[in-house]
N, C-alpha and C. Protein backbone atom coordinates (compact mmCIF):
# COMPACT_ATOMS: atom_id res chain seq x y z
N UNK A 1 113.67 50.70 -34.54
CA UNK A 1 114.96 50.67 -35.20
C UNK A 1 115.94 51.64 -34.58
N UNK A 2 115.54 51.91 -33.33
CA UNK A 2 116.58 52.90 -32.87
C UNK A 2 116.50 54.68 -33.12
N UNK A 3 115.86 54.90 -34.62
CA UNK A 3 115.81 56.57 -34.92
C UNK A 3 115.57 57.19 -34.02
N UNK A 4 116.15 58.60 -33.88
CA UNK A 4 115.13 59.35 -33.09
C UNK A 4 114.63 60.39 -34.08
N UNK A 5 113.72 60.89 -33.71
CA UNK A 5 113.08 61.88 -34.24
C UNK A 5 112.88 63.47 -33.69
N UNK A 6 113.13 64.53 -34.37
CA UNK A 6 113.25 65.74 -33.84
C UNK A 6 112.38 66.80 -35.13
N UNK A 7 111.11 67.72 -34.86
CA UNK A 7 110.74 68.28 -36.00
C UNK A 7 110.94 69.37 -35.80
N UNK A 8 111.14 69.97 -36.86
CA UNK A 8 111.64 71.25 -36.90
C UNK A 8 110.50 71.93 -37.84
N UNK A 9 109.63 73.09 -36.85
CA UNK A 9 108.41 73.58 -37.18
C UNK A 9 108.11 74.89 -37.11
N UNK A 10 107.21 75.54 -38.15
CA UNK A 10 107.16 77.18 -37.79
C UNK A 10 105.48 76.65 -36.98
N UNK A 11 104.85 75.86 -36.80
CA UNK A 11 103.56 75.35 -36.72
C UNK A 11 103.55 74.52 -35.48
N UNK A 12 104.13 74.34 -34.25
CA UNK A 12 104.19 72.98 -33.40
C UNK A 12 102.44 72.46 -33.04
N UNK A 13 101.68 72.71 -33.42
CA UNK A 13 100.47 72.80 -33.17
C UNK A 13 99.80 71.63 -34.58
N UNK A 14 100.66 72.12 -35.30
CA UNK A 14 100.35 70.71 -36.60
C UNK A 14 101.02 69.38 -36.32
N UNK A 15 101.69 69.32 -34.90
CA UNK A 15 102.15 68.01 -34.65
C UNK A 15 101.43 66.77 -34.38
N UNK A 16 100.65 67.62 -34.05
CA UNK A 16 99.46 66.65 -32.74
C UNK A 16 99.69 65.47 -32.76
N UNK A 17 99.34 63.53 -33.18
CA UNK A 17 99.42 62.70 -32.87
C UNK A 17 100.78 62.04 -32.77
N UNK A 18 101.35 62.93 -34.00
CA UNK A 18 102.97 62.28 -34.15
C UNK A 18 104.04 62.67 -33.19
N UNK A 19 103.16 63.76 -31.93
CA UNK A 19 104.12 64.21 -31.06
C UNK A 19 104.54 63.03 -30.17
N UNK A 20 104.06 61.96 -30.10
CA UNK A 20 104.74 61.47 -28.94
C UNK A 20 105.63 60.21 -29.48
N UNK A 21 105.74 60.13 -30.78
CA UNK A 21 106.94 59.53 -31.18
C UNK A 21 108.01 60.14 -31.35
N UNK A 22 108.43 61.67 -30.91
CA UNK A 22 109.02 62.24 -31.18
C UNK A 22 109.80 62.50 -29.85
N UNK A 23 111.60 63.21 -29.95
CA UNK A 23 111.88 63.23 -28.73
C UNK A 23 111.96 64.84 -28.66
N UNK A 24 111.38 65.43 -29.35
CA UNK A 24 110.55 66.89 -29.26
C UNK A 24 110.65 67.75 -30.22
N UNK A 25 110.63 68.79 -30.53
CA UNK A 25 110.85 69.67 -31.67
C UNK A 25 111.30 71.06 -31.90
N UNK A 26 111.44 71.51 -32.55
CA UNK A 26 112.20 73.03 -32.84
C UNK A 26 111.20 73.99 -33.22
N UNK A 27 111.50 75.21 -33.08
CA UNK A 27 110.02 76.02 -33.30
C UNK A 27 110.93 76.88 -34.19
N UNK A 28 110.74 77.18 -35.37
CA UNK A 28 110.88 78.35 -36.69
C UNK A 28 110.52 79.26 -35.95
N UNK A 29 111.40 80.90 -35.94
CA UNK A 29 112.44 80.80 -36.62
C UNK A 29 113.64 80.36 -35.60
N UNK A 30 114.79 79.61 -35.67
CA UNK A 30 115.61 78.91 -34.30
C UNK A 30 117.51 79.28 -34.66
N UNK A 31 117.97 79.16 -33.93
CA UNK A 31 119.34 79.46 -34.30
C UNK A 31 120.38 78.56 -33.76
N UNK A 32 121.18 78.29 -34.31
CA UNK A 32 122.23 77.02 -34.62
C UNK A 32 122.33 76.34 -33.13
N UNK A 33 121.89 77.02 -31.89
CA UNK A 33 122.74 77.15 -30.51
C UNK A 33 121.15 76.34 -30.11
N UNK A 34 119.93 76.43 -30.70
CA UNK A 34 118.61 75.53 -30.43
C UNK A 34 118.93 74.26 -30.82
N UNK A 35 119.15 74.25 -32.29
CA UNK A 35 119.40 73.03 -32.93
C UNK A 35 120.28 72.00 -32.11
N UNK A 36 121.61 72.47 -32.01
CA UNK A 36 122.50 71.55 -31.41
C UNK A 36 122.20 71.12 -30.03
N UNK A 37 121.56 71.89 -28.90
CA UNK A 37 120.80 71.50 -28.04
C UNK A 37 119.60 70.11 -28.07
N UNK A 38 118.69 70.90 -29.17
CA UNK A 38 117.72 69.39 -29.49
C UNK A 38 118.34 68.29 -29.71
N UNK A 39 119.65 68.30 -30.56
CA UNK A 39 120.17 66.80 -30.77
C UNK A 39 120.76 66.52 -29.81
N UNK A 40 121.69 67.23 -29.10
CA UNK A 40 122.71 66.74 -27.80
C UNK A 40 121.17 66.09 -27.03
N UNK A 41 120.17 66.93 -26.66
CA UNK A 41 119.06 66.01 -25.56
C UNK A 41 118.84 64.85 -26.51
N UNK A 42 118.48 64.66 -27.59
CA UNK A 42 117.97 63.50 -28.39
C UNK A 42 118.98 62.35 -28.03
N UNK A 43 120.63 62.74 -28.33
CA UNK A 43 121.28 61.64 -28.34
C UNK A 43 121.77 61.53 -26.85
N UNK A 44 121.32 62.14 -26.11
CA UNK A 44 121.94 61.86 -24.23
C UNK A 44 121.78 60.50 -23.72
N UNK A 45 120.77 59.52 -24.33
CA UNK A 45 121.15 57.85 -24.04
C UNK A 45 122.06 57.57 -24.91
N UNK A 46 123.02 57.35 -24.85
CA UNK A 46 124.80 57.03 -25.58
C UNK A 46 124.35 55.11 -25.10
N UNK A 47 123.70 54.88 -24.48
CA UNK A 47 123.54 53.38 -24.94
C UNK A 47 122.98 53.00 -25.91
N UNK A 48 121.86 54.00 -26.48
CA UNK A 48 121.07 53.56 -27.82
C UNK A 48 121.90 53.50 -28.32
N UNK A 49 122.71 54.74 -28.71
CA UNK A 49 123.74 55.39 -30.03
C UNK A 49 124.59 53.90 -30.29
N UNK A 50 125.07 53.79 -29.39
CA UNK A 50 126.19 52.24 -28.78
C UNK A 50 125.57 50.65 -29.32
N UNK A 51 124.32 50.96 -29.44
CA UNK A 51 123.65 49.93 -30.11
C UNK A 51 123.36 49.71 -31.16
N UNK A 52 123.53 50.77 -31.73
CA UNK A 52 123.35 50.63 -33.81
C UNK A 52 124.59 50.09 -34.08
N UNK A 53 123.90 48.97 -34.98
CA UNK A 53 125.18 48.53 -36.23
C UNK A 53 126.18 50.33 -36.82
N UNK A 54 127.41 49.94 -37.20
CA UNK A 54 127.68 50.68 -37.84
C UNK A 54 128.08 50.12 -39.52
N UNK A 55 127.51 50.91 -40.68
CA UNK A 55 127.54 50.19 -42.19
C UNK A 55 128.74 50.76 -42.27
N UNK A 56 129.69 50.52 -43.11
CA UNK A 56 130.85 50.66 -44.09
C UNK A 56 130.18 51.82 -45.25
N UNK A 57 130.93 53.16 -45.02
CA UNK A 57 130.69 53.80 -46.47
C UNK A 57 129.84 54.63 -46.58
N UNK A 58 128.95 54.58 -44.91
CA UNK A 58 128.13 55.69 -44.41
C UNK A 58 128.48 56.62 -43.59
């Protein structure tokens, strides 16, 4: 369906199988300048993004 996925963890070691559906994760404790990094790499294919419907009202 397009999601991406990003976890945000004090634990990256409790990821194990679900890591590779993921397009990576954040390690506790992290600061605003990590975060926005993980999503800018998450959303860097702008063709996915380009491919979602957009709903009315969301």
């Amino acid at each position: 369906h397009g999601a991406k996925i990003l976890f945000v963890t004090a634990n990256p070691e409790q990821i194990g199988d679900a890591a590779h559906i993921a397009e990576g994760f954040v390690s506790k404790p992290f600061n605003r300048a990590a975060i926005i990094r993980a999503i800018a790499s998450a959303c860097a294919d702008e063709s996915a993004l380009n491919a979602l419907p957009v709903q009315a009202g969301i």
